[in-house]
C-alpha atoms as a PDB file:
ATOM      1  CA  UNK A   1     -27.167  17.332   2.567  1.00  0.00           C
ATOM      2  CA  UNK A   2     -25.092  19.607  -0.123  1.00  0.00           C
ATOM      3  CA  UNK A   3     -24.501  17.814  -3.520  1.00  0.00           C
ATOM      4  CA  UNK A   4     -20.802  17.193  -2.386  1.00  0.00           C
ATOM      5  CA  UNK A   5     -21.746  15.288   0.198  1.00  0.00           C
ATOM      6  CA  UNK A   6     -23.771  13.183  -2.085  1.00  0.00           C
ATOM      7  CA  UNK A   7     -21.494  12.711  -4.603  1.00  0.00           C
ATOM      8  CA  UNK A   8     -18.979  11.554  -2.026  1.00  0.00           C
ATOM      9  CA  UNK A   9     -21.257   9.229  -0.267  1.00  0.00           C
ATOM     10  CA  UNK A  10     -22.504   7.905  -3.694  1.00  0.00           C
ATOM     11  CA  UNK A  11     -18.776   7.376  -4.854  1.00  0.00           C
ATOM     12  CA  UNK A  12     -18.143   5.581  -1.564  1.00  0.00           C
ATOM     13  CA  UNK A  13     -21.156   3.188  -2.128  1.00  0.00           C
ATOM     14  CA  UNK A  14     -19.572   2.263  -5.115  1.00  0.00           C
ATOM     15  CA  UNK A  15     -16.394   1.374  -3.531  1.00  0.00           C
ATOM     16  CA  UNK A  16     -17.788  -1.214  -0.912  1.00  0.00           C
ATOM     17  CA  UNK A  17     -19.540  -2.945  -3.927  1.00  0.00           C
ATOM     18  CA  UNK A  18     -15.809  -3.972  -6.116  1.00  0.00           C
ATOM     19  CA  UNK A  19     -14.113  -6.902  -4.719  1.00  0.00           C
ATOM     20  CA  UNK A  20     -10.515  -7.406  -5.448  1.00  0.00           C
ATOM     21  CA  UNK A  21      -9.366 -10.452  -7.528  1.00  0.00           C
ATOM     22  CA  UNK A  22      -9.234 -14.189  -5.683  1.00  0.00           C
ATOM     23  CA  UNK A  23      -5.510 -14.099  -5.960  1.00  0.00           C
ATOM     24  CA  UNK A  24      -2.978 -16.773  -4.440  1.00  0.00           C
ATOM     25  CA  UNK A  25       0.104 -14.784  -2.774  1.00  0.00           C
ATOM     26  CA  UNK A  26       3.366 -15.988  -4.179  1.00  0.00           C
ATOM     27  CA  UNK A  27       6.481 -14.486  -2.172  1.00  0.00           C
ATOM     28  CA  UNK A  28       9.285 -13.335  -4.539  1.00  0.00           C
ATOM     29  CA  UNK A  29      13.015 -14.271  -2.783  1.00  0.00           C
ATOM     30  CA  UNK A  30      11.895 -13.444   0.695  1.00  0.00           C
ATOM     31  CA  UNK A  31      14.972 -11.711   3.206  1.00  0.00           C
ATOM     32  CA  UNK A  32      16.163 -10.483  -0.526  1.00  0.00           C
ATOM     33  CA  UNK A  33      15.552  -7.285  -3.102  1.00  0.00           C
ATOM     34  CA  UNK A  34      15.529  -9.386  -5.531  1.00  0.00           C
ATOM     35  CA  UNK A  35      12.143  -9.578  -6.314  1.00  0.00           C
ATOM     36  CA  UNK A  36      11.471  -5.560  -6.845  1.00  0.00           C
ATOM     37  CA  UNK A  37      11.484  -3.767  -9.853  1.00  0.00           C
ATOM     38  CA  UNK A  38      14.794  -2.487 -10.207  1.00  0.00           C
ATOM     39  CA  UNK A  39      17.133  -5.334  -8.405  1.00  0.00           C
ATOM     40  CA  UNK A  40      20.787  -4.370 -10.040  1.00  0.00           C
ATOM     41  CA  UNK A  41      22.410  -7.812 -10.815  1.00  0.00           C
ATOM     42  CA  UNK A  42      25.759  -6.600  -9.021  1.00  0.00           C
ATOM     43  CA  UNK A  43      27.960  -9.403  -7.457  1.00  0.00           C
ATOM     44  CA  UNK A  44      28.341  -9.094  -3.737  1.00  0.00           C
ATOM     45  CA  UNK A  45      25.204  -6.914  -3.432  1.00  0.00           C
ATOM     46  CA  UNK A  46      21.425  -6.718  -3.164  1.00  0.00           C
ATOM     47  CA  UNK A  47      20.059  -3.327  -4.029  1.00  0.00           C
ATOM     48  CA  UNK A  48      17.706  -2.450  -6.303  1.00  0.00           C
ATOM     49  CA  UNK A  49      17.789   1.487  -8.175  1.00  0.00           C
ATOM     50  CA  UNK A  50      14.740   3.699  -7.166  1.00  0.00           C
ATOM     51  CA  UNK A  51      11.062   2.512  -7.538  1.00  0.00           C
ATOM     52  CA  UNK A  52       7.685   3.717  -6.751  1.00  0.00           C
ATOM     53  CA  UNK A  53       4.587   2.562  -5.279  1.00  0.00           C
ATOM     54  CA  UNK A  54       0.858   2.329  -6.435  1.00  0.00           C
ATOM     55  CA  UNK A  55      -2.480   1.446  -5.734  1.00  0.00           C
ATOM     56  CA  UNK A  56      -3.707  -0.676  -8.240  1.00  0.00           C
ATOM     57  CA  UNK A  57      -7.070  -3.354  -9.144  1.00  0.00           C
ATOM     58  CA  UNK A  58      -9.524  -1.429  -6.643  1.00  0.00           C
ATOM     59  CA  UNK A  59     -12.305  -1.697  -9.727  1.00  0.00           C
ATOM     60  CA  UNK A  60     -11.458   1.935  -9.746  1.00  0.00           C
ATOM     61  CA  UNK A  61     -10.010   3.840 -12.265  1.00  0.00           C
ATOM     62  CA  UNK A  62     -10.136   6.401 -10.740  1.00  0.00           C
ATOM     63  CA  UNK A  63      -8.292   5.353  -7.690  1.00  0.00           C
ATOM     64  CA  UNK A  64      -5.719   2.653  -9.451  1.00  0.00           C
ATOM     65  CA  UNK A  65      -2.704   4.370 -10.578  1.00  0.00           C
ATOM     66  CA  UNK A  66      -2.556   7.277  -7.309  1.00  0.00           C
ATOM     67  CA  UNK A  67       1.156   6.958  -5.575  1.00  0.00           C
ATOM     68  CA  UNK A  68       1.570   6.325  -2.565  1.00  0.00           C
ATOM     69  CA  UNK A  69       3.252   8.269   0.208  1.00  0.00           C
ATOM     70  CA  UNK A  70       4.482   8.015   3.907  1.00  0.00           C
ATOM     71  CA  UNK A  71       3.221   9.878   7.203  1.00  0.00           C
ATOM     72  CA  UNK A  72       3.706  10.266  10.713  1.00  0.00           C
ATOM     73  CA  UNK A  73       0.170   9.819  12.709  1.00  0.00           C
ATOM     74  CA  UNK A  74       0.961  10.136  16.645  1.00  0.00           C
ATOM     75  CA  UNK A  75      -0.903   8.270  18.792  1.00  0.00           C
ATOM     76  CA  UNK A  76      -0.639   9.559  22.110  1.00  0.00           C
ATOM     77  CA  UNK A  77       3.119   9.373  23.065  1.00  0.00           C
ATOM     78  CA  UNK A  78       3.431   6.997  20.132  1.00  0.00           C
ATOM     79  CA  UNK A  79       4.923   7.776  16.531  1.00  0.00           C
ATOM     80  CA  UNK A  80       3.392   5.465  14.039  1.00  0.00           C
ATOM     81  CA  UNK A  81       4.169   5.343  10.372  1.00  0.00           C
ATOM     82  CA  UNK A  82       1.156   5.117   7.954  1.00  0.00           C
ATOM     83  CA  UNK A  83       1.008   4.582   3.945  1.00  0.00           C
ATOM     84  CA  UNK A  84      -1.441   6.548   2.282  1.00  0.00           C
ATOM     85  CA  UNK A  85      -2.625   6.970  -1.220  1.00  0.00           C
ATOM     86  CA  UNK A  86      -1.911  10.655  -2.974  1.00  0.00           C
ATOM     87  CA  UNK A  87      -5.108  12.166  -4.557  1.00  0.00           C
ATOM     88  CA  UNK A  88      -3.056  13.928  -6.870  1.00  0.00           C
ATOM     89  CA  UNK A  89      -2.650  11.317  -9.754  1.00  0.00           C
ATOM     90  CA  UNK A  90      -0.709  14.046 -11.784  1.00  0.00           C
ATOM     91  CA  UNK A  91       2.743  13.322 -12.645  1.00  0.00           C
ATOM     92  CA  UNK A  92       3.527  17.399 -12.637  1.00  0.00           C
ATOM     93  CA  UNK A  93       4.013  16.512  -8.571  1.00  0.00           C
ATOM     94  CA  UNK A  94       6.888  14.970  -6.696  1.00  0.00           C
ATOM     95  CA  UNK A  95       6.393  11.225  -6.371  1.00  0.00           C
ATOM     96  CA  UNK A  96       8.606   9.270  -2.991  1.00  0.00           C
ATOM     97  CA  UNK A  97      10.783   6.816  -4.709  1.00  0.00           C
ATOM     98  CA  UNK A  98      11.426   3.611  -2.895  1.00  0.00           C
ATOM     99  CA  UNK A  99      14.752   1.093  -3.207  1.00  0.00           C
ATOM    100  CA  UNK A 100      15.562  -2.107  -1.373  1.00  0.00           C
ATOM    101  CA  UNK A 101      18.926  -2.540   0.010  1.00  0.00           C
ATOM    102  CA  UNK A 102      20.184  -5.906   2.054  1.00  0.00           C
ATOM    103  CA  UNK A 103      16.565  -6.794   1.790  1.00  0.00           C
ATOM    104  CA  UNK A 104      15.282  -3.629   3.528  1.00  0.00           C
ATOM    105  CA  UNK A 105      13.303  -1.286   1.730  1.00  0.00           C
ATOM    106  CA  UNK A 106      14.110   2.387   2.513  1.00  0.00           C
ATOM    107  CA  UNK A 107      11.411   4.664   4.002  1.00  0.00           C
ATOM    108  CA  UNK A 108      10.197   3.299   7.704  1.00  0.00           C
ATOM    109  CA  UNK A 109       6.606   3.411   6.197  1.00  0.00           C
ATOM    110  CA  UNK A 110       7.159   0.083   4.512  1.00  0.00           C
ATOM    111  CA  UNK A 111       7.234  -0.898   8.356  1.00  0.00           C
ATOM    112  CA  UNK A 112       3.813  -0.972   8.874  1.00  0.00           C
ATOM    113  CA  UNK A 113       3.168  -3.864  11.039  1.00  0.00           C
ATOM    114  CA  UNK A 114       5.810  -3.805  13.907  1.00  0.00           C
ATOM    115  CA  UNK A 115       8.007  -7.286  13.333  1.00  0.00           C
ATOM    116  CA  UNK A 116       6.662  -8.024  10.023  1.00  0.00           C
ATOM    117  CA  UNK A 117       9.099  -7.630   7.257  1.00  0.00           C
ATOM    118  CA  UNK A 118       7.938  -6.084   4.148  1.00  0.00           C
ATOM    119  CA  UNK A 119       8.086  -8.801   1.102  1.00  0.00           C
ATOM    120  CA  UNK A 120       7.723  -8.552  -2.661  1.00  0.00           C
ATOM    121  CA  UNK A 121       5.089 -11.046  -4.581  1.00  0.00           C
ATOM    122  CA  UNK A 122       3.171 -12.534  -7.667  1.00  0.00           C
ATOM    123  CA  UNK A 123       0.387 -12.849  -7.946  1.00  0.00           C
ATOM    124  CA  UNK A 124      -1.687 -15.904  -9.303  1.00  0.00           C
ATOM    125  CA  UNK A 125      -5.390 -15.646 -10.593  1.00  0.00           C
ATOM    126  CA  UNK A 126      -6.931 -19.384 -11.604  1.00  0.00           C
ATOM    127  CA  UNK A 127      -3.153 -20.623 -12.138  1.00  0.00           C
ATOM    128  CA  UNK A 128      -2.424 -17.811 -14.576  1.00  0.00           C
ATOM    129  CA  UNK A 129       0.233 -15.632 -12.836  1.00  0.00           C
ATOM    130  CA  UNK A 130      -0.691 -11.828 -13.409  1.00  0.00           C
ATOM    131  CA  UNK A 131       1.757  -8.823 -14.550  1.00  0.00           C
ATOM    132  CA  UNK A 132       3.405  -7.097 -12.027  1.00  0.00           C
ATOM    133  CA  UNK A 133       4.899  -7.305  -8.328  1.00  0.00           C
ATOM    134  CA  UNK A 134       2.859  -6.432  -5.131  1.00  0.00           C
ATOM    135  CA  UNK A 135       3.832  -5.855  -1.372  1.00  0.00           C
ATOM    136  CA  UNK A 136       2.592  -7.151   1.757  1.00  0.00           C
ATOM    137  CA  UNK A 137       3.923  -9.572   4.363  1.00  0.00           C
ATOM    138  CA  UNK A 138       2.982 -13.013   5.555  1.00  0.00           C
ATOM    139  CA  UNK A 139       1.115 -14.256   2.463  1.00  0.00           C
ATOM    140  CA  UNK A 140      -0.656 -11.389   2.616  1.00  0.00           C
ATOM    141  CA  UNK A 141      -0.872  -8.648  -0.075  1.00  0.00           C
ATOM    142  CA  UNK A 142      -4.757  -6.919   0.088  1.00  0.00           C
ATOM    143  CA  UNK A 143      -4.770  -3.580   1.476  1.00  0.00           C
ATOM    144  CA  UNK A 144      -8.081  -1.777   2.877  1.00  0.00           C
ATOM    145  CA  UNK A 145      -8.252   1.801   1.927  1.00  0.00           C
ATOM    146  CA  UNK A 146     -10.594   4.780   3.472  1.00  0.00           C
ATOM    147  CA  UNK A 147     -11.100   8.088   2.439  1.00  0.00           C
ATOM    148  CA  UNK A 148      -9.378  10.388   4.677  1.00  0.00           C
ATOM    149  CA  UNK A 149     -10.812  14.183   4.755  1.00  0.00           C
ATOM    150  CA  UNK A 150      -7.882  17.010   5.345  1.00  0.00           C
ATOM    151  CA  UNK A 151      -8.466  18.204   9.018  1.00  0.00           C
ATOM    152  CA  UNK A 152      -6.125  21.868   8.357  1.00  0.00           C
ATOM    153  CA  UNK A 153      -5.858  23.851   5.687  1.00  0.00           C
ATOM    154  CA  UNK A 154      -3.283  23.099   3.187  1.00  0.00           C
ATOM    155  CA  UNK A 155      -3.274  19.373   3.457  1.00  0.00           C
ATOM    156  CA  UNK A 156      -5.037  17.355   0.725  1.00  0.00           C
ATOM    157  CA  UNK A 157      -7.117  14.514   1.206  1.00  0.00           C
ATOM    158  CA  UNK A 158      -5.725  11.080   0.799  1.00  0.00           C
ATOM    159  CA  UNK A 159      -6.963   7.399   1.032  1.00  0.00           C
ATOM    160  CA  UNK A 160      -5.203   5.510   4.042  1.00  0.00           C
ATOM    161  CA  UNK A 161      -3.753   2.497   3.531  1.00  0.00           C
ATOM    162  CA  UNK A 162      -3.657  -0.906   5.904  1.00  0.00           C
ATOM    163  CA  UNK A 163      -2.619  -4.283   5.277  1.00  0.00           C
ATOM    164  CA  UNK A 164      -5.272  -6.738   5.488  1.00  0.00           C
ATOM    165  CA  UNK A 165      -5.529 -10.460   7.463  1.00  0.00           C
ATOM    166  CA  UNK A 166      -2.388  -9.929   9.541  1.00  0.00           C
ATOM    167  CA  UNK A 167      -2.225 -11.681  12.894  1.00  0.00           C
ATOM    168  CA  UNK A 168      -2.978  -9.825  16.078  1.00  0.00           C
ATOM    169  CA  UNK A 169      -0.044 -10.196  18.228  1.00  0.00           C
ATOM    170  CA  UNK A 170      -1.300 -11.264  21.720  1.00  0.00           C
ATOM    171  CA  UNK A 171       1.627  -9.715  23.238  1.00  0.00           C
ATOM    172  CA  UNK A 172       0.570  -6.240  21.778  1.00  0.00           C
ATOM    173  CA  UNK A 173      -2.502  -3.713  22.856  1.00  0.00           C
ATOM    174  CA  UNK A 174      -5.049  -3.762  19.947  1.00  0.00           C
ATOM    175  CA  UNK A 175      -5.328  -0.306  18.451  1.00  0.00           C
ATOM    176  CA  UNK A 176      -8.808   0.366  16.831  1.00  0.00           C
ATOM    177  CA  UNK A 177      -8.469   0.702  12.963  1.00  0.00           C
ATOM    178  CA  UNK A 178     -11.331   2.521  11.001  1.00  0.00           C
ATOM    179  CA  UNK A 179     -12.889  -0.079   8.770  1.00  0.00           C
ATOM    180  CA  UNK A 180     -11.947   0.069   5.183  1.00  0.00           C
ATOM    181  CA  UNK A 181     -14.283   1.184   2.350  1.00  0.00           C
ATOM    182  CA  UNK A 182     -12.651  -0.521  -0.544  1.00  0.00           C
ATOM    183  CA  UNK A 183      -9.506  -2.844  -1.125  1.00  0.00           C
ATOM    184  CA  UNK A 184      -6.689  -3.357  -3.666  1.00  0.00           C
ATOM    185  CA  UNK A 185      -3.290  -4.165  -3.524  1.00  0.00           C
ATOM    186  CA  UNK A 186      -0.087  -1.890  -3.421  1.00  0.00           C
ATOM    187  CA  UNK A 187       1.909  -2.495  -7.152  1.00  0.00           C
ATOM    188  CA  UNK A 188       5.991  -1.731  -7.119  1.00  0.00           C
ATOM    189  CA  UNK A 189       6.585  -0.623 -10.641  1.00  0.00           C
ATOM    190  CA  UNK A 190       9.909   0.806 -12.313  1.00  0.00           C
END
């Protein structure tokens, strides 16, 4: 085993050991952009100006802080849109910028789950409500991440993203998901 492979394997250990805060899931003006960062008090409308997103309280510094992006993973004839986390923690790079318009938040990657809308919350630690606004849907706002190697050259490894604790829909083929090596939350800041 090269010493790469060790350090990566011995960073990953450490991952699956952090646990993310107990937190009770309080949605912020649900159907509305008025809970994100940004909402422009404008009669008549509900918009928000341009935010980003960010993985934040993995237990990680290292990890908390990365932006997160959009992709397109195709799944046989299927098209389906995945949020990942950027390695590159760097400001110096371009970082997606989100808004919320109507109570739709721009980029189709926010639509993760197929008929769950993407909401804004609080969060609440032993009745002490914590800094800062998360996204999720149904209650549900913890995110599984897992390192994701680049397969070509040129691309650059990311950590892959999926919303924890959702319902299966019945209706809908189960598609197998990879299991996650660490979780956190995804944080909408100005």
């Amino acid at each position: 085993m090269k010493f790469t492979q060790i350090l990566a394997a011995a960073a990953i250990s450490t991952h699956t050991a952090l646990a993310v805060p107990d937190v009770v899931a309080k949605p912020l003006f649900p159907g509305s952009c008025t809970g994100f960062p940004t909402w422009q008090n404008v009669r008549g409308s509900d918009l928000t100006g341009a935010f980003e997103l960010v993985v934040d309280q993995t237990g990680d510094d290292g990890v908390d802080g990365l932006p997160t992006r959009s992709d397109d993973i195709k799944w046989g004839n299927e098209t389906i849109k995945m949020i990942h986390a950027d390695l590159r923690k760097s400001r110096m790079f371009a970082r997606p910028r989100y808004a919320c318009t109507n109570g739709a938040v721009s980029h189709a990657v926010l639509q993760f789950a197929p008929g769950y809308d993407v909401e804004v919350y609080s969060h609440t630690v032993d009745g002490v409500e914590q800094p800062g606004k998360f996204i999720g849907a149904l209650n549900q706002t913890t995110w599984g991440f897992a390192y994701v190697q680049p397969t070509e050259c040129g691309k650059m490894p990311y950590y892959e993203a999926m919303l924890q604790g959702l319902p299966v829909d019945p209706d809908t083929e189960h598609k197998a998901a990879w299991p996650p090596e660490f979780f956190g939350f995804i944080r909408a800041q100005s």
